[in-house]
PDB file of N, CA and C in Angstrom:
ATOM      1  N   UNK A   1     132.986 129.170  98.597  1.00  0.00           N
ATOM      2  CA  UNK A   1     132.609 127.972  97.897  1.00  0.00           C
ATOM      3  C   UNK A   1     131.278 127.483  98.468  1.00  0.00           C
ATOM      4  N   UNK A   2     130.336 127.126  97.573  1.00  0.00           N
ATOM      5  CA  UNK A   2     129.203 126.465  98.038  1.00  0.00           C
ATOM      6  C   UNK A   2     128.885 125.611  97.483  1.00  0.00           C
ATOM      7  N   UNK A   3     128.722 124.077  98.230  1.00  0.00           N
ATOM      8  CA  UNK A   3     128.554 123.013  98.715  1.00  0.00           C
ATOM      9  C   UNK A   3     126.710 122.552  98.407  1.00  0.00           C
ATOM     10  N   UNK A   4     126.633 121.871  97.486  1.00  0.00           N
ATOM     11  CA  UNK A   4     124.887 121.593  97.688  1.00  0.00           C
ATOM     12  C   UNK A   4     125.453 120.317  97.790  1.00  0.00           C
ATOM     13  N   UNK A   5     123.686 119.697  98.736  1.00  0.00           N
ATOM     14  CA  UNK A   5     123.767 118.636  99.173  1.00  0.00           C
ATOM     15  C   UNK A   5     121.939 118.564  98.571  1.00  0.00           C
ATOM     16  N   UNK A   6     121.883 117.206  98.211  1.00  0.00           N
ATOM     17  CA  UNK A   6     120.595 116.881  97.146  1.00  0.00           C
ATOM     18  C   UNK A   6     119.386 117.174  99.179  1.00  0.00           C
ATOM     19  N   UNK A   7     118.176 117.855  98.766  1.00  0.00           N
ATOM     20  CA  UNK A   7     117.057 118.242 100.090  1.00  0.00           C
ATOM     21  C   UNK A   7     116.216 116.839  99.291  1.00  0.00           C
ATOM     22  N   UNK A   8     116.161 116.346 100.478  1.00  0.00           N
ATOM     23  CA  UNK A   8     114.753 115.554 100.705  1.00  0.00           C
ATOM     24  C   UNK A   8     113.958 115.944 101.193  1.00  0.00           C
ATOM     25  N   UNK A   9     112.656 115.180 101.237  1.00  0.00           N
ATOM     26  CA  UNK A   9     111.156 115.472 101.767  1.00  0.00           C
ATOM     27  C   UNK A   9     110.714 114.473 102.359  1.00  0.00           C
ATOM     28  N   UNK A  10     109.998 114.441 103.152  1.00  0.00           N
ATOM     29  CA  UNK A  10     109.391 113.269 103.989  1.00  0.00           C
ATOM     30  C   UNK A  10     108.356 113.164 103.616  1.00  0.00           C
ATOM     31  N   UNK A  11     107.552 111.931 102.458  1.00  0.00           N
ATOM     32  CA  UNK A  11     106.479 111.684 101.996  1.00  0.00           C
ATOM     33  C   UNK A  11     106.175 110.593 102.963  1.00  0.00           C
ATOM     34  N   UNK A  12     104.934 110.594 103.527  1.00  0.00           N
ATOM     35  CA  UNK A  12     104.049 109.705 104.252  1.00  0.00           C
ATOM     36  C   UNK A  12     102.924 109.135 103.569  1.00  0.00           C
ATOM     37  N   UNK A  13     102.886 107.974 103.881  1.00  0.00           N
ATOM     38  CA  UNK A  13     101.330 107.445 102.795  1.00  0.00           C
ATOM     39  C   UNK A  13     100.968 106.820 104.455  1.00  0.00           C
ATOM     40  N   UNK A  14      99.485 106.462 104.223  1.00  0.00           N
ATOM     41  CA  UNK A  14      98.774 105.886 105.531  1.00  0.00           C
ATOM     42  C   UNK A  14      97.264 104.989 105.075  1.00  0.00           C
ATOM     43  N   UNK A  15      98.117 103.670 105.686  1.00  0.00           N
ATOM     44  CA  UNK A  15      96.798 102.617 105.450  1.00  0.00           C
ATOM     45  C   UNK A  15      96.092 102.232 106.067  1.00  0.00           C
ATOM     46  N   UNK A  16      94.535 102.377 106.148  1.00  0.00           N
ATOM     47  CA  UNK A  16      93.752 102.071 107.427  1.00  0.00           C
ATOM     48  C   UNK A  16      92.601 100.905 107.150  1.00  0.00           C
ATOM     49  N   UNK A  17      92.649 100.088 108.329  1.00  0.00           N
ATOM     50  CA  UNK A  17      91.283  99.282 107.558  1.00  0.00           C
ATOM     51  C   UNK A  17      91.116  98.711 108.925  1.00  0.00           C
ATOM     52  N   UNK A  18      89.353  99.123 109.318  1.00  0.00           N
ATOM     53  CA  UNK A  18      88.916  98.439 110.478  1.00  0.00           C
ATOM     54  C   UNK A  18      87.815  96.984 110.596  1.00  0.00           C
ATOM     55  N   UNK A  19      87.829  96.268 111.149  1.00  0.00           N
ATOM     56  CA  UNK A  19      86.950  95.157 111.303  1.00  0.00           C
ATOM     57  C   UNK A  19      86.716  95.197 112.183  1.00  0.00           C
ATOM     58  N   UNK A  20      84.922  94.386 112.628  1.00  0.00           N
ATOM     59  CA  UNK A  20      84.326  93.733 113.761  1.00  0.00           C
ATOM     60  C   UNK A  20      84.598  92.981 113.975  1.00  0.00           C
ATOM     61  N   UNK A  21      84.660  92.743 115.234  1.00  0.00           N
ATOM     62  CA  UNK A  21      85.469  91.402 116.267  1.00  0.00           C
ATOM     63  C   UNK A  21      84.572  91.277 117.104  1.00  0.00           C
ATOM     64  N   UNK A  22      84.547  90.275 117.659  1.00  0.00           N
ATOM     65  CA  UNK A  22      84.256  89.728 118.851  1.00  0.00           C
ATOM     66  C   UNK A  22      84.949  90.502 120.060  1.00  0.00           C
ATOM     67  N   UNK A  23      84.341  89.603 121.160  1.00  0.00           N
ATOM     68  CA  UNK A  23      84.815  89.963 122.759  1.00  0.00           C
ATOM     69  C   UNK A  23      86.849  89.347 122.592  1.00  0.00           C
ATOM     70  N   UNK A  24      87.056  88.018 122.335  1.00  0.00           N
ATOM     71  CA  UNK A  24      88.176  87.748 122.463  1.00  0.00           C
ATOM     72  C   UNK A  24      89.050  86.881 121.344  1.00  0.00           C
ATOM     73  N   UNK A  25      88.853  87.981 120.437  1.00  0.00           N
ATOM     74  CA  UNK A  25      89.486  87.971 119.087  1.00  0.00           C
ATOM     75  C   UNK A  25      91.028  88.878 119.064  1.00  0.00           C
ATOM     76  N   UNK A  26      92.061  88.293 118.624  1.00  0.00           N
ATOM     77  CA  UNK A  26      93.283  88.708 118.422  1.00  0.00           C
ATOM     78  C   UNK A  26      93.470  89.611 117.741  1.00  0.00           C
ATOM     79  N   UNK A  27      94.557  89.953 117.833  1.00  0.00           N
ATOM     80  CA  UNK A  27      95.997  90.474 116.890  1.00  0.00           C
ATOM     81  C   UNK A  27      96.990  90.167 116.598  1.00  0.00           C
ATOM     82  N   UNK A  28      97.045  89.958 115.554  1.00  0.00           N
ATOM     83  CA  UNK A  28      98.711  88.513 114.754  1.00  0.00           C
ATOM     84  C   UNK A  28      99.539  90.124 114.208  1.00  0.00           C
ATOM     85  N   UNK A  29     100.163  90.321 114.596  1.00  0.00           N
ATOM     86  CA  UNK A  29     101.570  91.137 113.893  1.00  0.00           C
ATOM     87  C   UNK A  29     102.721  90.129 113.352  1.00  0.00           C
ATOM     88  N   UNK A  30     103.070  90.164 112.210  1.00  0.00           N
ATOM     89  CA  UNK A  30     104.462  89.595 111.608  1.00  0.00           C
ATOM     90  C   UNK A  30     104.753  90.464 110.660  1.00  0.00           C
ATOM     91  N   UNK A  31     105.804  91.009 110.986  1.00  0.00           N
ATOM     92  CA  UNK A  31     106.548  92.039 109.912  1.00  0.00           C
ATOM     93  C   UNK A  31     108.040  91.620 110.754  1.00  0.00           C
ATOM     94  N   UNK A  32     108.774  92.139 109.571  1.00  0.00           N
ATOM     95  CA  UNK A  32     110.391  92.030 109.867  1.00  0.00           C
ATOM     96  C   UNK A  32     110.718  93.582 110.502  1.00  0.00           C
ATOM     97  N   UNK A  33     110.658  94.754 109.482  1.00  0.00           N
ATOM     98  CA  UNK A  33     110.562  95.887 110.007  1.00  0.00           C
ATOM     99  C   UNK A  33     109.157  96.330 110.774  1.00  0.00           C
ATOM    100  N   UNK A  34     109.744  97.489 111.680  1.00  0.00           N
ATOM    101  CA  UNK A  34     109.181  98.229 111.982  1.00  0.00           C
ATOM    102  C   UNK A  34     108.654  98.619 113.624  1.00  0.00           C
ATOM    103  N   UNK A  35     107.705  99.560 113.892  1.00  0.00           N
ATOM    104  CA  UNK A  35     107.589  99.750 115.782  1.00  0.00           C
ATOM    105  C   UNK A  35     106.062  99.662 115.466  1.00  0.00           C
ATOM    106  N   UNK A  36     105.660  98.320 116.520  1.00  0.00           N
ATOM    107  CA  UNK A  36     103.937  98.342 117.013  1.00  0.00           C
ATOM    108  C   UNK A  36     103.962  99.002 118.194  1.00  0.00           C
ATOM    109  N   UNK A  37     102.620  99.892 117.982  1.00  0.00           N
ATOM    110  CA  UNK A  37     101.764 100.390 119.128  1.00  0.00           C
ATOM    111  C   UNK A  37     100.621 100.058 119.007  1.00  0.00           C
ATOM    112  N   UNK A  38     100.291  99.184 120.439  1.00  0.00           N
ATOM    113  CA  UNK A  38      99.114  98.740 120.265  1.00  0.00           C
ATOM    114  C   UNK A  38      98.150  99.456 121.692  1.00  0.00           C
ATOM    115  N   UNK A  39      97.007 100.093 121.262  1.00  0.00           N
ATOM    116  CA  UNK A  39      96.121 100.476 122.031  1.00  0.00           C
ATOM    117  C   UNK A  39      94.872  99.936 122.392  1.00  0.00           C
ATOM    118  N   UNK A  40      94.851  99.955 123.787  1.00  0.00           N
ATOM    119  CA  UNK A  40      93.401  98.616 123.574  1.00  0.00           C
ATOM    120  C   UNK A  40      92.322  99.461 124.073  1.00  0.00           C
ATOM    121  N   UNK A  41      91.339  99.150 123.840  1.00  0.00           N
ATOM    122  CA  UNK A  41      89.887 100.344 124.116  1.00  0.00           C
ATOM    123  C   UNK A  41      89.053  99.308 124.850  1.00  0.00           C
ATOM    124  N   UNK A  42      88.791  99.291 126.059  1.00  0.00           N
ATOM    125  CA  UNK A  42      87.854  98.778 127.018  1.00  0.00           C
ATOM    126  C   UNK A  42      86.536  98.691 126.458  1.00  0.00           C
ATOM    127  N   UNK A  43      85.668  97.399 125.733  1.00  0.00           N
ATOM    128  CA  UNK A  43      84.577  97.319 125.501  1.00  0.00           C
ATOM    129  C   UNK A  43      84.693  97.616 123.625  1.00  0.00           C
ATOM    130  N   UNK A  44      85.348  97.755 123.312  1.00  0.00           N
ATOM    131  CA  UNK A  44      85.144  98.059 121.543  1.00  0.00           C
ATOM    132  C   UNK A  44      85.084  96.695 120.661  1.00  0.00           C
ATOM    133  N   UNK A  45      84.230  96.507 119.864  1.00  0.00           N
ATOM    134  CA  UNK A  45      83.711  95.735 119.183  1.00  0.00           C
ATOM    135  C   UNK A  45      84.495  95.314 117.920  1.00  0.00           C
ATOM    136  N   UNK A  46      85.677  96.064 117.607  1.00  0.00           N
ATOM    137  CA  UNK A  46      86.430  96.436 116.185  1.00  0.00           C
ATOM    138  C   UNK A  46      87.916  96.623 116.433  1.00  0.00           C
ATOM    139  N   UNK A  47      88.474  96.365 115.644  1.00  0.00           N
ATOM    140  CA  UNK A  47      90.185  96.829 115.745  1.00  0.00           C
ATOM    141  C   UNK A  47      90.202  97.511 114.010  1.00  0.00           C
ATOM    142  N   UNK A  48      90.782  98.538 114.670  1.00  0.00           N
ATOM    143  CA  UNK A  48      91.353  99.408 113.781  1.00  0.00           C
ATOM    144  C   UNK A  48      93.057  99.034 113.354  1.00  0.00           C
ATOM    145  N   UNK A  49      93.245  99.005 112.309  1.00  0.00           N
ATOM    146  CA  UNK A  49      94.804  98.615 112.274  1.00  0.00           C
ATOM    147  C   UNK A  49      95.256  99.919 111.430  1.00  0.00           C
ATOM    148  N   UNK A  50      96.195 100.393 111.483  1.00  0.00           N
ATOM    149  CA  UNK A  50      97.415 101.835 110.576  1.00  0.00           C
ATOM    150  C   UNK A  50      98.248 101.529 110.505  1.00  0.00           C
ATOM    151  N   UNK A  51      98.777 101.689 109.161  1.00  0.00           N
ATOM    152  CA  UNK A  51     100.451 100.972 109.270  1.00  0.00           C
ATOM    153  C   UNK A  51     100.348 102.951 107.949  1.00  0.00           C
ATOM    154  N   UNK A  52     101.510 103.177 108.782  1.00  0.00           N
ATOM    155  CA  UNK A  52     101.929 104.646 108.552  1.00  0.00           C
ATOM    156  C   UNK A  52     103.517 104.382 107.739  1.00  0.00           C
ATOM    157  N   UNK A  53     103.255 104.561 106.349  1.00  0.00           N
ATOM    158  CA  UNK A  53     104.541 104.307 105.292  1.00  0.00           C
ATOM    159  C   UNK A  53     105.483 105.746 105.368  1.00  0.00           C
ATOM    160  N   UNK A  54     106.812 105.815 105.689  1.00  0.00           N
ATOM    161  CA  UNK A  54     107.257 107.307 105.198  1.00  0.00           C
ATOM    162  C   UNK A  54     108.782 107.045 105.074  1.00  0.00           C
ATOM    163  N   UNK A  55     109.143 107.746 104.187  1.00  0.00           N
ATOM    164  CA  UNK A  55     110.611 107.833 103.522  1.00  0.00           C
ATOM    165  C   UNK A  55     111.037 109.144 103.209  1.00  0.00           C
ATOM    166  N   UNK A  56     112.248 109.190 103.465  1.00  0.00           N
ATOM    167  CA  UNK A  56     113.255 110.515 102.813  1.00  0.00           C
ATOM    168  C   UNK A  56     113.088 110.490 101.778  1.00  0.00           C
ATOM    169  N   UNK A  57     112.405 110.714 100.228  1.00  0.00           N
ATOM    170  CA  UNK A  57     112.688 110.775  99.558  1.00  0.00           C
ATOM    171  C   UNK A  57     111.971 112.006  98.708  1.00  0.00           C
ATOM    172  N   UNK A  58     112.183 112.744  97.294  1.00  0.00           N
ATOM    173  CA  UNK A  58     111.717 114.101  96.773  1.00  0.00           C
ATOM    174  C   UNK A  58     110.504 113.787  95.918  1.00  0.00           C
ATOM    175  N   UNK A  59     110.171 112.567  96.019  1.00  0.00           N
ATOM    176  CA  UNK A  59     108.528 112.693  94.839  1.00  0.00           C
ATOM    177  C   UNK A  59     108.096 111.613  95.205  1.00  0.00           C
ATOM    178  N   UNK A  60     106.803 111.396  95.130  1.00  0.00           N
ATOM    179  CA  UNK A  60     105.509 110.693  95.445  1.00  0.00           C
ATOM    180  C   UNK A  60     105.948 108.904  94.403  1.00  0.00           C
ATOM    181  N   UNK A  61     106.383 109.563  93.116  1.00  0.00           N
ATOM    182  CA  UNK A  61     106.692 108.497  92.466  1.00  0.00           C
ATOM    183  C   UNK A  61     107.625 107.873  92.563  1.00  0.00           C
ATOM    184  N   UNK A  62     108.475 108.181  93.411  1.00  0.00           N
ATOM    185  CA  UNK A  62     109.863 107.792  94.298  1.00  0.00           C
ATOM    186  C   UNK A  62     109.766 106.719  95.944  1.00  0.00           C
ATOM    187  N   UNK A  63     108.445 106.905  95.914  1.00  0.00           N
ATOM    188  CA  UNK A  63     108.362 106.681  97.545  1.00  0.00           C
ATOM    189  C   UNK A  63     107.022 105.405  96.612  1.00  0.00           C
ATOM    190  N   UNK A  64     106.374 105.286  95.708  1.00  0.00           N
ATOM    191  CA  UNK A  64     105.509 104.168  94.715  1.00  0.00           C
ATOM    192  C   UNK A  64     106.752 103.344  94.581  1.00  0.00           C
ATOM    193  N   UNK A  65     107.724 103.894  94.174  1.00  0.00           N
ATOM    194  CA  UNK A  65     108.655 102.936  93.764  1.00  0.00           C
ATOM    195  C   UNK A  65     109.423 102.168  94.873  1.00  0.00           C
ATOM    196  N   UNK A  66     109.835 102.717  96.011  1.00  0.00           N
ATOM    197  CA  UNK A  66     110.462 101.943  97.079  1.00  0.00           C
ATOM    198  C   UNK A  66     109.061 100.966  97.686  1.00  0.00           C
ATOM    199  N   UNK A  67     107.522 101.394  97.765  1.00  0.00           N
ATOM    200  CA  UNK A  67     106.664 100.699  98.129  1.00  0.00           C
ATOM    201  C   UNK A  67     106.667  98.974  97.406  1.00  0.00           C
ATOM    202  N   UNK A  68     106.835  99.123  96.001  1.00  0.00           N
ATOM    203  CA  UNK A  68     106.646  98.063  95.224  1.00  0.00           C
ATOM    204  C   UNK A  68     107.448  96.839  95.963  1.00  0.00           C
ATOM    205  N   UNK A  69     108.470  97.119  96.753  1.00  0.00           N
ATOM    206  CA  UNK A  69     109.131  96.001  97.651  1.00  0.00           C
ATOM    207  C   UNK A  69     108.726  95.519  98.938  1.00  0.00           C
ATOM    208  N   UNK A  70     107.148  96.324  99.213  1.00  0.00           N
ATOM    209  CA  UNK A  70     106.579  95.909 100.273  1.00  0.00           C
ATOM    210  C   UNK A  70     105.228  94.712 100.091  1.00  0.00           C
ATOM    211  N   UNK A  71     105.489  93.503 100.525  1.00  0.00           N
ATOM    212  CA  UNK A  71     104.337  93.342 100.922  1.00  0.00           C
ATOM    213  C   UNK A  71     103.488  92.865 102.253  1.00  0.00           C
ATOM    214  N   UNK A  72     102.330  93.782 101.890  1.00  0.00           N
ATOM    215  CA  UNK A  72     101.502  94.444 102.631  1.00  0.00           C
ATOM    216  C   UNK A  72     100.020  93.429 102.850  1.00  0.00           C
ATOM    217  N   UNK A  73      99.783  92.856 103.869  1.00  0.00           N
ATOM    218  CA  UNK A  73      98.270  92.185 103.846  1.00  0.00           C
ATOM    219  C   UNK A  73      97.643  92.542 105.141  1.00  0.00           C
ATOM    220  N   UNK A  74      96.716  93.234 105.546  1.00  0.00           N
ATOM    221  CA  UNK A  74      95.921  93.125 106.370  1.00  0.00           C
ATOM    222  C   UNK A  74      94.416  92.445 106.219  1.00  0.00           C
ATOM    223  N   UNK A  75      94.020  91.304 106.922  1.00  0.00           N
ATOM    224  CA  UNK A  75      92.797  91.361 106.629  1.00  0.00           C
ATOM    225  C   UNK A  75      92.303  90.481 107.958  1.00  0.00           C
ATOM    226  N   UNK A  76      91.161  89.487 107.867  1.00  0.00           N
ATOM    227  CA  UNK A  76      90.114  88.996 109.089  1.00  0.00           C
ATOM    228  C   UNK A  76      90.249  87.213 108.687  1.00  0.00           C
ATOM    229  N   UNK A  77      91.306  86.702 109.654  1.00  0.00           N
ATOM    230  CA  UNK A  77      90.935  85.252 109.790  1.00  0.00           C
ATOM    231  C   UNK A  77      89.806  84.580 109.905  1.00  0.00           C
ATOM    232  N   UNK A  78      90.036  83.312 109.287  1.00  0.00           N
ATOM    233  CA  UNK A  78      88.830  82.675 109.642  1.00  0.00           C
ATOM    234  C   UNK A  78      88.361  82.322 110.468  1.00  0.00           C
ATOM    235  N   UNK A  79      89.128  82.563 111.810  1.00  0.00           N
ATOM    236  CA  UNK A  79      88.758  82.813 113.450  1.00  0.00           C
ATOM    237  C   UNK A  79      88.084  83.884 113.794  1.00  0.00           C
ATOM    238  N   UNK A  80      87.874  84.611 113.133  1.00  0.00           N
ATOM    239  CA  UNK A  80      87.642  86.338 113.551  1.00  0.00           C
ATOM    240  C   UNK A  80      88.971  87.291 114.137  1.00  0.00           C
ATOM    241  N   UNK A  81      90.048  86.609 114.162  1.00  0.00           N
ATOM    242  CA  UNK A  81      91.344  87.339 114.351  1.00  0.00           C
ATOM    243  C   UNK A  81      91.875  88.170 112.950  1.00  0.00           C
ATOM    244  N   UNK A  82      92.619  89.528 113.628  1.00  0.00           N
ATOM    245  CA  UNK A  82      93.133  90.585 112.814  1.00  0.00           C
ATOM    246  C   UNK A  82      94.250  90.152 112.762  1.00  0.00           C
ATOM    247  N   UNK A  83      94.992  89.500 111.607  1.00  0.00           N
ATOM    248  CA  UNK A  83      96.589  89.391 110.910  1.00  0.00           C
ATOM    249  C   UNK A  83      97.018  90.326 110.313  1.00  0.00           C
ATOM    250  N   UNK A  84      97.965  91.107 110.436  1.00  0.00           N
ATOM    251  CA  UNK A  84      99.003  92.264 109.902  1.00  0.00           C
ATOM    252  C   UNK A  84     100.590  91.623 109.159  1.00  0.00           C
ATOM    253  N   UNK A  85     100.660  91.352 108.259  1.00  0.00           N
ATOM    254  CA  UNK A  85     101.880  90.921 107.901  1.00  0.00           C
ATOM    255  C   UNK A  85     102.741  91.533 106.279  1.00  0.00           C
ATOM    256  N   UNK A  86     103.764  92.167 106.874  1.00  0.00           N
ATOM    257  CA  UNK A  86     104.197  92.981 106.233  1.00  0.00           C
ATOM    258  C   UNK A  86     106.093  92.628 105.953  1.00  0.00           C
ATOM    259  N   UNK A  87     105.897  92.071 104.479  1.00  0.00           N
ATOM    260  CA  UNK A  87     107.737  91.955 105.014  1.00  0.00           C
ATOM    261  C   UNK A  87     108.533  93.020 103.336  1.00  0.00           C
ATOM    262  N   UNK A  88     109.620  93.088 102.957  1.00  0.00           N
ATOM    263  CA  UNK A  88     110.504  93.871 102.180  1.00  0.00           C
ATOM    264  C   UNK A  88     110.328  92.418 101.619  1.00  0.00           C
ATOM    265  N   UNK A  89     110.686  92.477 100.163  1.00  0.00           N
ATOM    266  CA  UNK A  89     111.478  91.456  99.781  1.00  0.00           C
ATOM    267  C   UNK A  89     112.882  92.582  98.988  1.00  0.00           C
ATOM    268  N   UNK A  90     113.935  91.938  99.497  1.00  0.00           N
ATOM    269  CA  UNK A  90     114.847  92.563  99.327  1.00  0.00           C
ATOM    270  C   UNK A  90     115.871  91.373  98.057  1.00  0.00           C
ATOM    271  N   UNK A  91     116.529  92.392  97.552  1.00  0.00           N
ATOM    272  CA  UNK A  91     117.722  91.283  96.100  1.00  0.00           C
ATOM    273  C   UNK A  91     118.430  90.797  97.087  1.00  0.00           C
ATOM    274  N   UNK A  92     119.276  89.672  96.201  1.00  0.00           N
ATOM    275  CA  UNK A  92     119.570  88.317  96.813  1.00  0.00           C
ATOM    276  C   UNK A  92     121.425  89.728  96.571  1.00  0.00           C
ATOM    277  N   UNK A  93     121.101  90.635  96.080  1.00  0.00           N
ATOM    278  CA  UNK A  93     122.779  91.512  95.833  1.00  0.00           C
ATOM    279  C   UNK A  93     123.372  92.528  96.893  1.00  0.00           C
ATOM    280  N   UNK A  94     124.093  92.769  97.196  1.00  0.00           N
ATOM    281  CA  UNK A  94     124.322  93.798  98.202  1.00  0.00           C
ATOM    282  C   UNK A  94     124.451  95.082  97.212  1.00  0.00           C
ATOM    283  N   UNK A  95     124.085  95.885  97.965  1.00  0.00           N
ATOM    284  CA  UNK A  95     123.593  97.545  97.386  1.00  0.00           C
ATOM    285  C   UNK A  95     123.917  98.544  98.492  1.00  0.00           C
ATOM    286  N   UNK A  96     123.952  99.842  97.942  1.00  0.00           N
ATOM    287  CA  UNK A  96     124.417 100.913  98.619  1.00  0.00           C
ATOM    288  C   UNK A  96     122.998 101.359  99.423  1.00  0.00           C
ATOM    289  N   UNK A  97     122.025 100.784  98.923  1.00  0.00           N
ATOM    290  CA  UNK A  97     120.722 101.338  99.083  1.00  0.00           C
ATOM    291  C   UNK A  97     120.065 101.221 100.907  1.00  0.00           C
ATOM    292  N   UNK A  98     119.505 102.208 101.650  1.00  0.00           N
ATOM    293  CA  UNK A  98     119.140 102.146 102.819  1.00  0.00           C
ATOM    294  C   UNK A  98     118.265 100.852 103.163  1.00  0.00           C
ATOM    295  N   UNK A  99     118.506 100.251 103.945  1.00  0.00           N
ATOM    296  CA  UNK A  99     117.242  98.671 103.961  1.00  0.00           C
ATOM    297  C   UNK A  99     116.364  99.646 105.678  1.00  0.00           C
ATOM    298  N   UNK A 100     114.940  99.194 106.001  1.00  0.00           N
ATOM    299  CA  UNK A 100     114.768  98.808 104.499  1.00  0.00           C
ATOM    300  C   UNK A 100     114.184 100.481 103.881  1.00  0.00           C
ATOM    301  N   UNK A 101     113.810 100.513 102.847  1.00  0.00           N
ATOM    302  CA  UNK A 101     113.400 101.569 101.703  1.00  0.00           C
ATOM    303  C   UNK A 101     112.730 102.242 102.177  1.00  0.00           C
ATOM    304  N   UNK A 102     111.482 102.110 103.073  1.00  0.00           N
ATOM    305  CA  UNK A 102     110.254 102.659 103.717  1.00  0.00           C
ATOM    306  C   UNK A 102     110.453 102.222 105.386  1.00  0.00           C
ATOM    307  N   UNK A 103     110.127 103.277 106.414  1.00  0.00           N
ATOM    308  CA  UNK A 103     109.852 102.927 107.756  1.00  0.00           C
ATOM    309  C   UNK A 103     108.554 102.630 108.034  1.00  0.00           C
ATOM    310  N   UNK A 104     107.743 101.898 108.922  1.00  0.00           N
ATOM    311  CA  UNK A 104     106.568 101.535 109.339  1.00  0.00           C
ATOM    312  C   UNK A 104     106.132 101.672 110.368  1.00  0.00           C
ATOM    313  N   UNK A 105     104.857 102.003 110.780  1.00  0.00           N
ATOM    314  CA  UNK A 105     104.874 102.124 112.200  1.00  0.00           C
ATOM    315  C   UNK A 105     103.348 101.369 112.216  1.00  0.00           C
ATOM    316  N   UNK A 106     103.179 100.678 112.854  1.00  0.00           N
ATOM    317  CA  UNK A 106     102.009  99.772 112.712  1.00  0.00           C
ATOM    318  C   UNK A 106     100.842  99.899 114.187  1.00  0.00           C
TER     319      UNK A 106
END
């Protein structure tokens, strides 16, 4: 007897966006999910931010569709500080569905 079990794929998407900073300009992280690594570079003028999207799932238009529940803002305060804030909005219903949809690594 043979047994199939549905194969997934691990689709990764990757968002990058760097700004100039100052000498002692921040980093604001607020997300609900996910693991920061933060690397600091002695003397660099810029922060680079990556927030690395990836899911079990078998098509590109599958992994668009779990994205649509992310939102996603990186950009440059009016301090010159880098804000990262990233949350799911998830239904008010309980579901069979994995929370959340996409892992992050920021």
């Amino acid at each position: 007897m043979l047994i199939s079990a549905p194969v997934f794929a691990l689709v990764e998407r990757r968002v990058e966006r760097t700004f100039d900073v100052g000498e002692s300009v921040g980093l604001k992280v607020d997300t609900t999910f996910g693991a920061v690594n933060v690397r600091e570079v002695e003397g660099a003028r810029a922060i680079t931010v990556a927030v690395i999207q990836t899911a079990d799932v078998e098509t590109d238009s599958e992994m668009d569709r779990r994205l649509k529940s992310l939102d996603l803002e990186i950009r440059q305060a009016k301090d010159g500080s880098v804000r990262v804030d990233a949350h799911f909005r998830r239904p008010l219903t309980w579901s069979w569905q994995a929370w959340p949809p996409v892992t992050l690594v920021y």
